[in-house]
N, C-alpha and C. Protein backbone atom coordinates (compact mmCIF):
# COMPACT_ATOMS: atom_id res chain seq x y z
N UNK A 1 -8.21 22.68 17.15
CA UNK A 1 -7.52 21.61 16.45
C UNK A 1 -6.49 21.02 17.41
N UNK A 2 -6.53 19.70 17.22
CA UNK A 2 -5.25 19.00 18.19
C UNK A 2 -4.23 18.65 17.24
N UNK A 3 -2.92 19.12 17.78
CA UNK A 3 -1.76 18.84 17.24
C UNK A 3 -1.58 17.35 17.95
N UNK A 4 -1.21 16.43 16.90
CA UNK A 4 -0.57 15.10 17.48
C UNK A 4 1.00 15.28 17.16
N UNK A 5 1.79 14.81 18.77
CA UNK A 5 3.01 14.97 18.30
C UNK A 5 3.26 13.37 18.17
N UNK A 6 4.68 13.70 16.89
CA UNK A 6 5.91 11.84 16.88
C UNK A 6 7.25 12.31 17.02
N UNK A 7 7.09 11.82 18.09
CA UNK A 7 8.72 12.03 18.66
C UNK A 7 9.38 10.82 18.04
N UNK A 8 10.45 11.10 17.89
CA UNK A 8 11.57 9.73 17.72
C UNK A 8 12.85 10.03 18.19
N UNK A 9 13.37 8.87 18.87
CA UNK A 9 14.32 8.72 19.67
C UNK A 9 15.24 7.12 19.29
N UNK A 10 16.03 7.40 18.95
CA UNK A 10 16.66 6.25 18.45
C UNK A 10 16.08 5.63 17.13
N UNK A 11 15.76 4.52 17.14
CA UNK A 11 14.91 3.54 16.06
C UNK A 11 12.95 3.99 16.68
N UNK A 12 13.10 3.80 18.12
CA UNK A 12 11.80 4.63 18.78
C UNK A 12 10.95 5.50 18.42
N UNK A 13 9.66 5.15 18.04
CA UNK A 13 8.50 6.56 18.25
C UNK A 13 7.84 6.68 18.85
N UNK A 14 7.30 7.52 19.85
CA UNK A 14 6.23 8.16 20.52
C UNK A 14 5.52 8.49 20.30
N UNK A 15 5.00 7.80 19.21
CA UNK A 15 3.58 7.49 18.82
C UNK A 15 2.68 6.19 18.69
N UNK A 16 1.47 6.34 19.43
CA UNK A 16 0.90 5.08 19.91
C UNK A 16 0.68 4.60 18.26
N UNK A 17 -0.46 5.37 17.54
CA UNK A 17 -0.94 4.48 16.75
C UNK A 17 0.44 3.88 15.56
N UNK A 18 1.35 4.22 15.17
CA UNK A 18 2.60 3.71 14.66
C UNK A 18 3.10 2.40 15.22
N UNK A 19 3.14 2.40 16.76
CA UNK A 19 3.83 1.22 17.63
C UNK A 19 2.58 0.25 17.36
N UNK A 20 1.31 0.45 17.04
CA UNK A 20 -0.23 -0.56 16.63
C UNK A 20 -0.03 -0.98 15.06
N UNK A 21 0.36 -0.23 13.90
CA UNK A 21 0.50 -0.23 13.10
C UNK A 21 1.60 -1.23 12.74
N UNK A 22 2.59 -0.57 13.31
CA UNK A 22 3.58 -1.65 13.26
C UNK A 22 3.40 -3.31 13.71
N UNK A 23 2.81 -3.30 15.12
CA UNK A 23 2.30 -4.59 15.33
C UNK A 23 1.11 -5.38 14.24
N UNK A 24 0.82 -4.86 13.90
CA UNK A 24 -0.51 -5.14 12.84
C UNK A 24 0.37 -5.72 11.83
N UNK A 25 1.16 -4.64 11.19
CA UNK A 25 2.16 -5.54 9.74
C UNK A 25 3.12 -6.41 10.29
N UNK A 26 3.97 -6.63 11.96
CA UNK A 26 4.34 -7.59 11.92
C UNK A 26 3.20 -8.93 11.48
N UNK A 27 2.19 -9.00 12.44
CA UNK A 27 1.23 -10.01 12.41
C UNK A 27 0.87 -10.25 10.95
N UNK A 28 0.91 -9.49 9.82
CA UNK A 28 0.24 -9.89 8.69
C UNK A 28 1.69 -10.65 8.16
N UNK A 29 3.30 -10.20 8.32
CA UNK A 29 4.66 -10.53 7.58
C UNK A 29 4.18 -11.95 7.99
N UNK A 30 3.91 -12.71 9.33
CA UNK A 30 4.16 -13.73 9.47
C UNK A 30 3.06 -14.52 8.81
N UNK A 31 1.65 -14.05 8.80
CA UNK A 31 0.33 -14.60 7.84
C UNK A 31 1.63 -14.70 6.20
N UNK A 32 1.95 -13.92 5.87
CA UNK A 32 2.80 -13.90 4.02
C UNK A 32 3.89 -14.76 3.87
N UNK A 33 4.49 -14.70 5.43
CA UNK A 33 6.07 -15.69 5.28
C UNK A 33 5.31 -17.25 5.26
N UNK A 34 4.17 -17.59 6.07
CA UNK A 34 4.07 -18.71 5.78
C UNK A 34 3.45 -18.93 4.60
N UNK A 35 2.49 -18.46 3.87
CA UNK A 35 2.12 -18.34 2.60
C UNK A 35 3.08 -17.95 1.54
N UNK A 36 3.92 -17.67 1.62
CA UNK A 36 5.24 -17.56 0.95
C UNK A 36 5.84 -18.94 1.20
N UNK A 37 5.74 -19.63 1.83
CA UNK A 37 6.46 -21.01 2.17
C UNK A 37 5.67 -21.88 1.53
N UNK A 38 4.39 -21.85 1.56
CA UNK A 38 3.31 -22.60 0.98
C UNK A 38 3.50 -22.88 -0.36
N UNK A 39 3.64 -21.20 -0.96
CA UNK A 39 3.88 -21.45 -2.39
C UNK A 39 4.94 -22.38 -3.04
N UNK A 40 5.98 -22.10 -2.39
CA UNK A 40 7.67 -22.23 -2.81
C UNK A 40 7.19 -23.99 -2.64
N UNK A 41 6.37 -24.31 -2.22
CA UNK A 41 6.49 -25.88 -1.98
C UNK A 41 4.74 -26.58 -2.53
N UNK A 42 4.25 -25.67 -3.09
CA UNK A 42 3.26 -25.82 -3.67
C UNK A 42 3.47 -26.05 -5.42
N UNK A 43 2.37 -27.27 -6.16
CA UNK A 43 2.76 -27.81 -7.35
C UNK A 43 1.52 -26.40 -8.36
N UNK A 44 0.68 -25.90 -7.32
CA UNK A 44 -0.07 -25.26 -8.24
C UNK A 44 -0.69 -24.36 -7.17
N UNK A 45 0.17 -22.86 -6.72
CA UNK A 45 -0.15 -22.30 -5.93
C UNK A 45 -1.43 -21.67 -5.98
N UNK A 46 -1.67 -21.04 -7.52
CA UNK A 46 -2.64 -20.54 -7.85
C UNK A 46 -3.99 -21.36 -7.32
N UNK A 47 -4.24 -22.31 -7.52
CA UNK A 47 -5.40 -23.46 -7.33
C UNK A 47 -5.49 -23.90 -5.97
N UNK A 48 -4.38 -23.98 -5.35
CA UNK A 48 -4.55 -23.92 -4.19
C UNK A 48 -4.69 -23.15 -2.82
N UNK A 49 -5.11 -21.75 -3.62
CA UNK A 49 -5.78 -20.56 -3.47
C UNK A 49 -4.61 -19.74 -2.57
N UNK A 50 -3.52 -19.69 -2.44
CA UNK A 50 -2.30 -19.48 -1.75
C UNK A 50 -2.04 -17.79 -2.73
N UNK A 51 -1.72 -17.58 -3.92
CA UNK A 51 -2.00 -16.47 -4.41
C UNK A 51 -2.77 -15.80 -3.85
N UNK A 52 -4.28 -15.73 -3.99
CA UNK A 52 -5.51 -15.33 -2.87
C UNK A 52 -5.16 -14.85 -1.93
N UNK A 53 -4.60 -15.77 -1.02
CA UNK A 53 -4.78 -15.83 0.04
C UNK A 53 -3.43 -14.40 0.56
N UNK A 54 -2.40 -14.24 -0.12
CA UNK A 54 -1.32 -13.90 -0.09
C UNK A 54 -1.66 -12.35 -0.30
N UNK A 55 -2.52 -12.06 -1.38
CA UNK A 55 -3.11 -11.14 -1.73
C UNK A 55 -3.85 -9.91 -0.81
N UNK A 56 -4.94 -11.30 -0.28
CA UNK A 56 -5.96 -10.74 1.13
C UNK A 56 -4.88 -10.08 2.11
N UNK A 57 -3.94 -10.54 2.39
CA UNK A 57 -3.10 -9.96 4.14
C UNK A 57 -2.31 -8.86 2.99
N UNK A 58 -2.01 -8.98 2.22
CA UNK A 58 -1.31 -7.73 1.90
C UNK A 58 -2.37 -6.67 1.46
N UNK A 59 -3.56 -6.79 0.92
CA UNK A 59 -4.77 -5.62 0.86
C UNK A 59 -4.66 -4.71 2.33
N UNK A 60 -4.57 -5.94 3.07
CA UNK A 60 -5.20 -5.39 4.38
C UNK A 60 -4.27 -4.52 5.14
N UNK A 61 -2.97 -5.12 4.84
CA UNK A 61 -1.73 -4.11 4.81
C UNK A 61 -1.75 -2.84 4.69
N UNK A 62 -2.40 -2.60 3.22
CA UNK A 62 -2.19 -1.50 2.56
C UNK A 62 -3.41 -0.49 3.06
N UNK A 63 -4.30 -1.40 4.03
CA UNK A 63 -5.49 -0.50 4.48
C UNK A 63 -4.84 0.01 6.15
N UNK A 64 -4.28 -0.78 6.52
CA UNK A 64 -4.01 -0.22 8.11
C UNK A 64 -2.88 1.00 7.70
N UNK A 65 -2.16 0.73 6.90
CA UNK A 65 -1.12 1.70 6.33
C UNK A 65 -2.02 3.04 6.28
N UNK A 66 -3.07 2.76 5.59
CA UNK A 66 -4.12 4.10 4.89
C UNK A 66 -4.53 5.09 6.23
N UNK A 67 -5.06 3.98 7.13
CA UNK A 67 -5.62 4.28 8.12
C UNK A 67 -4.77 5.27 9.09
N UNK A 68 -3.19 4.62 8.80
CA UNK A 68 -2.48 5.05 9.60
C UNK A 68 -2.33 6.76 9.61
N UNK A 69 -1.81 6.58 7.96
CA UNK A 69 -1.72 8.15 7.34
C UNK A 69 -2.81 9.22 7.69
N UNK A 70 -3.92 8.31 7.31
CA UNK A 70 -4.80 9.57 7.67
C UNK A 70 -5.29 9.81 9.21
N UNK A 71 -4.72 8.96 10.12
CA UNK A 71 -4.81 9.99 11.79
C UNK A 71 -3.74 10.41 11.78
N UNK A 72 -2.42 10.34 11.08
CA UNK A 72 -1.31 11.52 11.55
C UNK A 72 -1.16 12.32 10.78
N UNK A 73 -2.21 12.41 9.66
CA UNK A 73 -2.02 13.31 8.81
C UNK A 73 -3.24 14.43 9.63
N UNK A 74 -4.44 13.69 9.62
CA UNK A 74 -5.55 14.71 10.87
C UNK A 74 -4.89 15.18 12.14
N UNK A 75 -4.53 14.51 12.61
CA UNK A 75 -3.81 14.97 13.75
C UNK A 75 -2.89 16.02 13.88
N UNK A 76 -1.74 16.06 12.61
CA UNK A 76 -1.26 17.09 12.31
C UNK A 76 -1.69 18.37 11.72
N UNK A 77 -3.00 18.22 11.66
CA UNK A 77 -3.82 19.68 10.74
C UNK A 77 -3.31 19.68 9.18
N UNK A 78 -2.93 17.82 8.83
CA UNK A 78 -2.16 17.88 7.11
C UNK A 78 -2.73 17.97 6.25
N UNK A 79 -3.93 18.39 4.93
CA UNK A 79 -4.60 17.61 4.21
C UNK A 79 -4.26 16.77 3.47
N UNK A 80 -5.42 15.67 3.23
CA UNK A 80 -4.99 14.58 2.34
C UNK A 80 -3.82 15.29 0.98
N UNK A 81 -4.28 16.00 0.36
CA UNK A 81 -3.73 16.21 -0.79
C UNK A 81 -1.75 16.48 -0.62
N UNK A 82 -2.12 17.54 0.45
CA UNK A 82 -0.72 17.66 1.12
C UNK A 82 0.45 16.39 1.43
N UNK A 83 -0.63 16.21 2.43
CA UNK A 83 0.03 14.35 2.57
C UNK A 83 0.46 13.64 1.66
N UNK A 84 -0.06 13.51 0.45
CA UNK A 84 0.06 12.66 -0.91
C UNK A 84 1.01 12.91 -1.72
N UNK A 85 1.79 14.35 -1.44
CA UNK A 85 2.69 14.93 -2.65
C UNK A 85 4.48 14.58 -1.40
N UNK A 86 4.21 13.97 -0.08
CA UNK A 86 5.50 13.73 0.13
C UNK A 86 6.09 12.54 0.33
N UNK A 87 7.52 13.56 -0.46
CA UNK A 87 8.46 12.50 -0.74
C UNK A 87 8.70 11.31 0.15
N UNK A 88 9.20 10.09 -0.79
CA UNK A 88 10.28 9.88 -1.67
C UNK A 88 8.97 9.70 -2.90
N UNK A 89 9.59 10.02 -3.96
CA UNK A 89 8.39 10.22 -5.53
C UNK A 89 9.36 9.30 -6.03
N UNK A 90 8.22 8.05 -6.65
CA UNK A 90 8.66 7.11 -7.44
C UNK A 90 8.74 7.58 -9.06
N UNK A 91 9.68 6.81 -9.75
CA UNK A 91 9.31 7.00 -11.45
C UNK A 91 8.21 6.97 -11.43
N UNK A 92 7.78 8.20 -12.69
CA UNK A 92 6.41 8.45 -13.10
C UNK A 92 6.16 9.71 -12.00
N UNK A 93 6.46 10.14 -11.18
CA UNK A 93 5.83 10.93 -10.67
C UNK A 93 5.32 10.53 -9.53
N UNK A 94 4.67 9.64 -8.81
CA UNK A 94 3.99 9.63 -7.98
C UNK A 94 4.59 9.25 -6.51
N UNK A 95 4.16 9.47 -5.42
CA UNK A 95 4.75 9.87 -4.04
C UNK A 95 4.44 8.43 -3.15
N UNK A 96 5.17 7.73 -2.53
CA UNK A 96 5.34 6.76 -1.95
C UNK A 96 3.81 6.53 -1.56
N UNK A 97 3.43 7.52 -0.34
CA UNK A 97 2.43 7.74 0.42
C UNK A 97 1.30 8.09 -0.87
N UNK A 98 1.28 8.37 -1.90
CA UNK A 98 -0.26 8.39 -2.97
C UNK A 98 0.00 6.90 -3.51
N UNK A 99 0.94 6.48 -4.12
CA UNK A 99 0.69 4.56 -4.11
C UNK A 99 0.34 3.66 -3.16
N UNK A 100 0.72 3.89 -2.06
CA UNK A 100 0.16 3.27 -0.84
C UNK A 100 -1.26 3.46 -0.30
N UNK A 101 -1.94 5.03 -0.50
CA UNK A 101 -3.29 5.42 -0.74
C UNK A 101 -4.12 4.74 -1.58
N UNK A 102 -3.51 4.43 -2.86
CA UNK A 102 -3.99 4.30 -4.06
C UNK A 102 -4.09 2.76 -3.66
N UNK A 103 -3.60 2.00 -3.19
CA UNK A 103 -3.50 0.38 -2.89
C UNK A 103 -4.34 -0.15 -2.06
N UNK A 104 -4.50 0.96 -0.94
CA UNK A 104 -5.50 0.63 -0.01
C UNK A 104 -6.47 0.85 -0.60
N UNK A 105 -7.23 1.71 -1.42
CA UNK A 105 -8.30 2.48 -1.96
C UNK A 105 -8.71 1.28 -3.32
N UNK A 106 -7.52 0.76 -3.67
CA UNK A 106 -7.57 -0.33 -4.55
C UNK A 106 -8.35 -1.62 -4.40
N UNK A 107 -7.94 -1.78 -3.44
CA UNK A 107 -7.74 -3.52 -1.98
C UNK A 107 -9.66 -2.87 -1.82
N UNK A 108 -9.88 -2.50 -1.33
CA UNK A 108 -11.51 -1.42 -0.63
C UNK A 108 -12.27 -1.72 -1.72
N UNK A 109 -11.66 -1.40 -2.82
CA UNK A 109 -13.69 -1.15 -4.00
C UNK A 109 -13.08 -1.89 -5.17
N UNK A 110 -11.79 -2.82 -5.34
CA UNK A 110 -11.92 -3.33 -6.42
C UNK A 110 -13.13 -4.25 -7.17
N UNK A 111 -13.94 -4.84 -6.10
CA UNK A 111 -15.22 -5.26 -6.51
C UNK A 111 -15.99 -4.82 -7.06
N UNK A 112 -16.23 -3.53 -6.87
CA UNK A 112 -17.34 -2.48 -7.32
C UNK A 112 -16.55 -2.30 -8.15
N UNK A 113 -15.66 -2.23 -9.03
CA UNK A 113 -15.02 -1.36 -10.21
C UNK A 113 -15.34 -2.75 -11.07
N UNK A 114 -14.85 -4.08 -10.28
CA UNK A 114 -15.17 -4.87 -11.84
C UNK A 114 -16.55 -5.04 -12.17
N UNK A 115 -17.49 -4.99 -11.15
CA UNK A 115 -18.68 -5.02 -11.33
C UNK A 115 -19.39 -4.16 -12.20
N UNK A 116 -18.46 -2.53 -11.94
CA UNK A 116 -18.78 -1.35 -12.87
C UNK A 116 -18.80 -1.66 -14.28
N UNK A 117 -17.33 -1.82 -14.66
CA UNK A 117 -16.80 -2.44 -16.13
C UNK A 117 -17.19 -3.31 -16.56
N UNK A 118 -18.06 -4.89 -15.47
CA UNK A 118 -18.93 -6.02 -16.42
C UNK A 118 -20.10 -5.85 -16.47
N UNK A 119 -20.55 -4.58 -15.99
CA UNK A 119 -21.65 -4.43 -15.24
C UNK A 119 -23.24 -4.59 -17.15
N UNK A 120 -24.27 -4.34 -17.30
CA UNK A 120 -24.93 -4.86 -18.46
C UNK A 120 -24.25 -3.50 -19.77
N UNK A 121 -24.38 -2.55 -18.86
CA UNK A 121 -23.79 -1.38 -19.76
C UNK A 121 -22.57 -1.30 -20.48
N UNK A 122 -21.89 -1.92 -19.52
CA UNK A 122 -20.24 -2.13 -19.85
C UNK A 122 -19.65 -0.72 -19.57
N UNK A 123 -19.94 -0.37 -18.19
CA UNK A 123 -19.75 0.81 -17.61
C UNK A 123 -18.12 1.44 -17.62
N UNK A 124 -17.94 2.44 -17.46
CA UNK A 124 -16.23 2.82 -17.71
C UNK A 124 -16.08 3.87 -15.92
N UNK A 125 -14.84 3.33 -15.32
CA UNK A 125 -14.51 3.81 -14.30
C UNK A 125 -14.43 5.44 -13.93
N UNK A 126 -14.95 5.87 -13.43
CA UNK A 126 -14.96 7.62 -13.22
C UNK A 126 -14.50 8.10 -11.90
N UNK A 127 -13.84 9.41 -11.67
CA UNK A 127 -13.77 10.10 -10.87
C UNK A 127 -12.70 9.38 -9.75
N UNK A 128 -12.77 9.08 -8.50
CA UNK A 128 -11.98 8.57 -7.67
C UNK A 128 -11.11 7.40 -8.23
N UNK A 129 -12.02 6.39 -8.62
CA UNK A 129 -11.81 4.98 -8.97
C UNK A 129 -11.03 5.30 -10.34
N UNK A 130 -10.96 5.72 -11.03
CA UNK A 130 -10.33 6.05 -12.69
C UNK A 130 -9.25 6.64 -11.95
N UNK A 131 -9.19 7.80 -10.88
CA UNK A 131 -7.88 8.22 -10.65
C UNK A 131 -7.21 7.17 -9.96
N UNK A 132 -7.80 6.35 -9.24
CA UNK A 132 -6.67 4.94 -8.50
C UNK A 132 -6.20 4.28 -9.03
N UNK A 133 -7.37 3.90 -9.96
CA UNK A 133 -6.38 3.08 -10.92
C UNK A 133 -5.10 3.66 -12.37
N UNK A 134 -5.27 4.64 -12.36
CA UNK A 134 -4.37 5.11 -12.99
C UNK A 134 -3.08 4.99 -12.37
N UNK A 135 -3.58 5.47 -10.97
CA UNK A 135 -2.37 5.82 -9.75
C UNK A 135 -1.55 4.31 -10.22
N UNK A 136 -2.39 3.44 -9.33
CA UNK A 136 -1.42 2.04 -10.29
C UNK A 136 -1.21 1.30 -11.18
N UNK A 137 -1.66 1.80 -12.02
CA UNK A 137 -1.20 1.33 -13.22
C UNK A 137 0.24 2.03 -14.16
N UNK A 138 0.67 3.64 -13.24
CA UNK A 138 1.53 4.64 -13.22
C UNK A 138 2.80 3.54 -12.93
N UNK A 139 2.48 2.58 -11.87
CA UNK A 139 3.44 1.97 -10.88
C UNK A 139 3.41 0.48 -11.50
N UNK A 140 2.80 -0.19 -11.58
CA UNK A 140 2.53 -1.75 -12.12
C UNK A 140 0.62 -2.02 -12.37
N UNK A 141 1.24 -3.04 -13.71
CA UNK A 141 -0.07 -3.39 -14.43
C UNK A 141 -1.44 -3.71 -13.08
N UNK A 142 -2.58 -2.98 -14.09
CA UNK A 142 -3.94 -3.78 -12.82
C UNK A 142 -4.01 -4.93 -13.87
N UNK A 143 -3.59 -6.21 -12.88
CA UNK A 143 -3.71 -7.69 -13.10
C UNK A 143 -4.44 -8.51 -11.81
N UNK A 144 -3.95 -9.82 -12.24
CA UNK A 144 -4.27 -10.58 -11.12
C UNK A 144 -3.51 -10.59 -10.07
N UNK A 145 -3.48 -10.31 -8.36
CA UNK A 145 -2.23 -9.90 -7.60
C UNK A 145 -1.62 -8.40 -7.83
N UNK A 146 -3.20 -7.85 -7.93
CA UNK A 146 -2.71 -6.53 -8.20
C UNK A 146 -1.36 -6.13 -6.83
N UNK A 147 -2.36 -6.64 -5.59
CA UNK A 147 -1.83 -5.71 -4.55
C UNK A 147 -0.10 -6.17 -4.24
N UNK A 148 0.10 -7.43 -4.19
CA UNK A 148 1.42 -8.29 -4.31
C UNK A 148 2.31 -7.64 -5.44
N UNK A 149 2.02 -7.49 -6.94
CA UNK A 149 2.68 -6.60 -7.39
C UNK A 149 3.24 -5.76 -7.08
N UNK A 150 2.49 -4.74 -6.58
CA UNK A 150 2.71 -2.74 -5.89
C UNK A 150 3.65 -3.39 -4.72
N UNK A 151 2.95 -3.96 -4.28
CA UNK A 151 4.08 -4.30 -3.01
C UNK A 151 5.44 -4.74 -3.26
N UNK A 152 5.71 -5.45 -4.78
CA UNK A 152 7.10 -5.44 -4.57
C UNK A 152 7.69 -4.57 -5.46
N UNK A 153 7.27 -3.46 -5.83
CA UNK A 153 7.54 -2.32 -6.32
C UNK A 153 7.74 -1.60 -5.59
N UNK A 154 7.10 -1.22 -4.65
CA UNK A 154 7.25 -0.69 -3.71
C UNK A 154 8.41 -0.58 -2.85
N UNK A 155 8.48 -2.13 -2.25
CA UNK A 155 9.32 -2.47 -1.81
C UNK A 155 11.06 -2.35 -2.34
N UNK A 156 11.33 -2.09 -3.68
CA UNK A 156 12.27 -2.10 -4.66
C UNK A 156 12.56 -1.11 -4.85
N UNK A 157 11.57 -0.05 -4.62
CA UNK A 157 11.68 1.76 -4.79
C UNK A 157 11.76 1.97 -3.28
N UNK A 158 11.69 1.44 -2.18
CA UNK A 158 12.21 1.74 -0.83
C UNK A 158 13.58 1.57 -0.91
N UNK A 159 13.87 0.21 -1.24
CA UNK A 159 15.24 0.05 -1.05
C UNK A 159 16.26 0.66 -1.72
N UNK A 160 15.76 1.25 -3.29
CA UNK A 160 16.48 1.94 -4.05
C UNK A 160 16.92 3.52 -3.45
N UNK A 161 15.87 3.74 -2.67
CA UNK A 161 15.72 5.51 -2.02
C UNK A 161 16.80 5.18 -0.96
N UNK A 162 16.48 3.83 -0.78
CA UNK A 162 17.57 3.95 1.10
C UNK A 162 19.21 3.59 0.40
N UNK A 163 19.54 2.77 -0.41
CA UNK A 163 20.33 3.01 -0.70
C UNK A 163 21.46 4.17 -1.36
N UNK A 164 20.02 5.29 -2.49
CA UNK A 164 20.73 6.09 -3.28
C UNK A 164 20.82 7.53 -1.60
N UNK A 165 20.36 7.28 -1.05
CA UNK A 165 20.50 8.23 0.34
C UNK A 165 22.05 7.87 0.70
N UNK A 166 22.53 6.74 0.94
CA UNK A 166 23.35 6.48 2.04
C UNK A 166 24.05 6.75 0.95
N UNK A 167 24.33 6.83 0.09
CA UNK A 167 25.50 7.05 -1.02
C UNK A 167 26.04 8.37 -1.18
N UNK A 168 24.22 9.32 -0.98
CA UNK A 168 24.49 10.35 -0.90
C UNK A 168 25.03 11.30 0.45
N UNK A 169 24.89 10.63 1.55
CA UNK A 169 25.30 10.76 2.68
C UNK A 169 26.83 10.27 3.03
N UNK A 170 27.65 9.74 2.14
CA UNK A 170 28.98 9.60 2.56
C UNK A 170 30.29 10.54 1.96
């Protein structure tokens, strides 16, 4: 087994695929900031497929994120399951890193799930897919913009952790 090490040094890590990762979500912030600009000046964002579109770079987000976890989680000899239970745990129970799983895993087969549910049978979600979506629906409604949702939940339960830290740190 190979141990992957992450060093950090300052704001710095010594880890390649993190410093890729990171470049990847800068490149998608600036795909959202301008689509975020679009909207704010758009008469009917929805129609002018800017929602969509806003949607797609943040799926994809939530997949390089996935990707990320699971080579430093392999790398470290972590299992998934392991990986999934650490902190910071949002209300409801669930762990930063299993909503972010659950988003990417979301973003990946939401096609096949509605296809499941319209499918002639009127099929009902099982096993993996029933547990993802539970996962977010634990966190925010499955709607339209599922992934934009989680994300600013997400984002709101980051900032809440970094703040109730530094409070607790003085």
């Amino acid at each position: 087994m190979s141990i992957m090490a992450i060093i950090r040094i300052g704001s710095d890590y010594a880890d390649a695929d993190f410093g890729l990762l990171v470049r990847h979500l800068k490149l998608l912030d600036i795909e959202i900031s301008q689509i975020n600009a679009s909207i704010a000046s758009s008469h009917d964002p929805e129609s002018d497929g800017l929602c969509d579109a806003g949607e797609y770079f943040i799926g994809h987000g939530f997949i390089a994120i996935q990707r990320y976890i699971t080579a430093t989680r392999t790398g470290l000899g972590i299992s998934l399951t392991d990986a999934l239970k650490v902190p910071p745990i949002m209300e409801g129970g669930l762990s930063f890193a299993a909503a972010l799983n659950a988003a990417a895993n979301y973003w990946k087969h939401m096609e096949e799930w509605i296809e499941t549910l319209n499918g002639p049978d009127g099929g009902d979600l099982k096993g993996n897919a029933l547990r993802t979506l539970q996962q977010i629906e634990a966190v925010t409604p499955w709607q339209d913009y599922t992934c934009a949702n989680l994300l600013a939940v997400l984002l709101d339960c980051h900032a809440t952790n970094r703040m109730r830290s530094q409070r607790q740190s003085r």
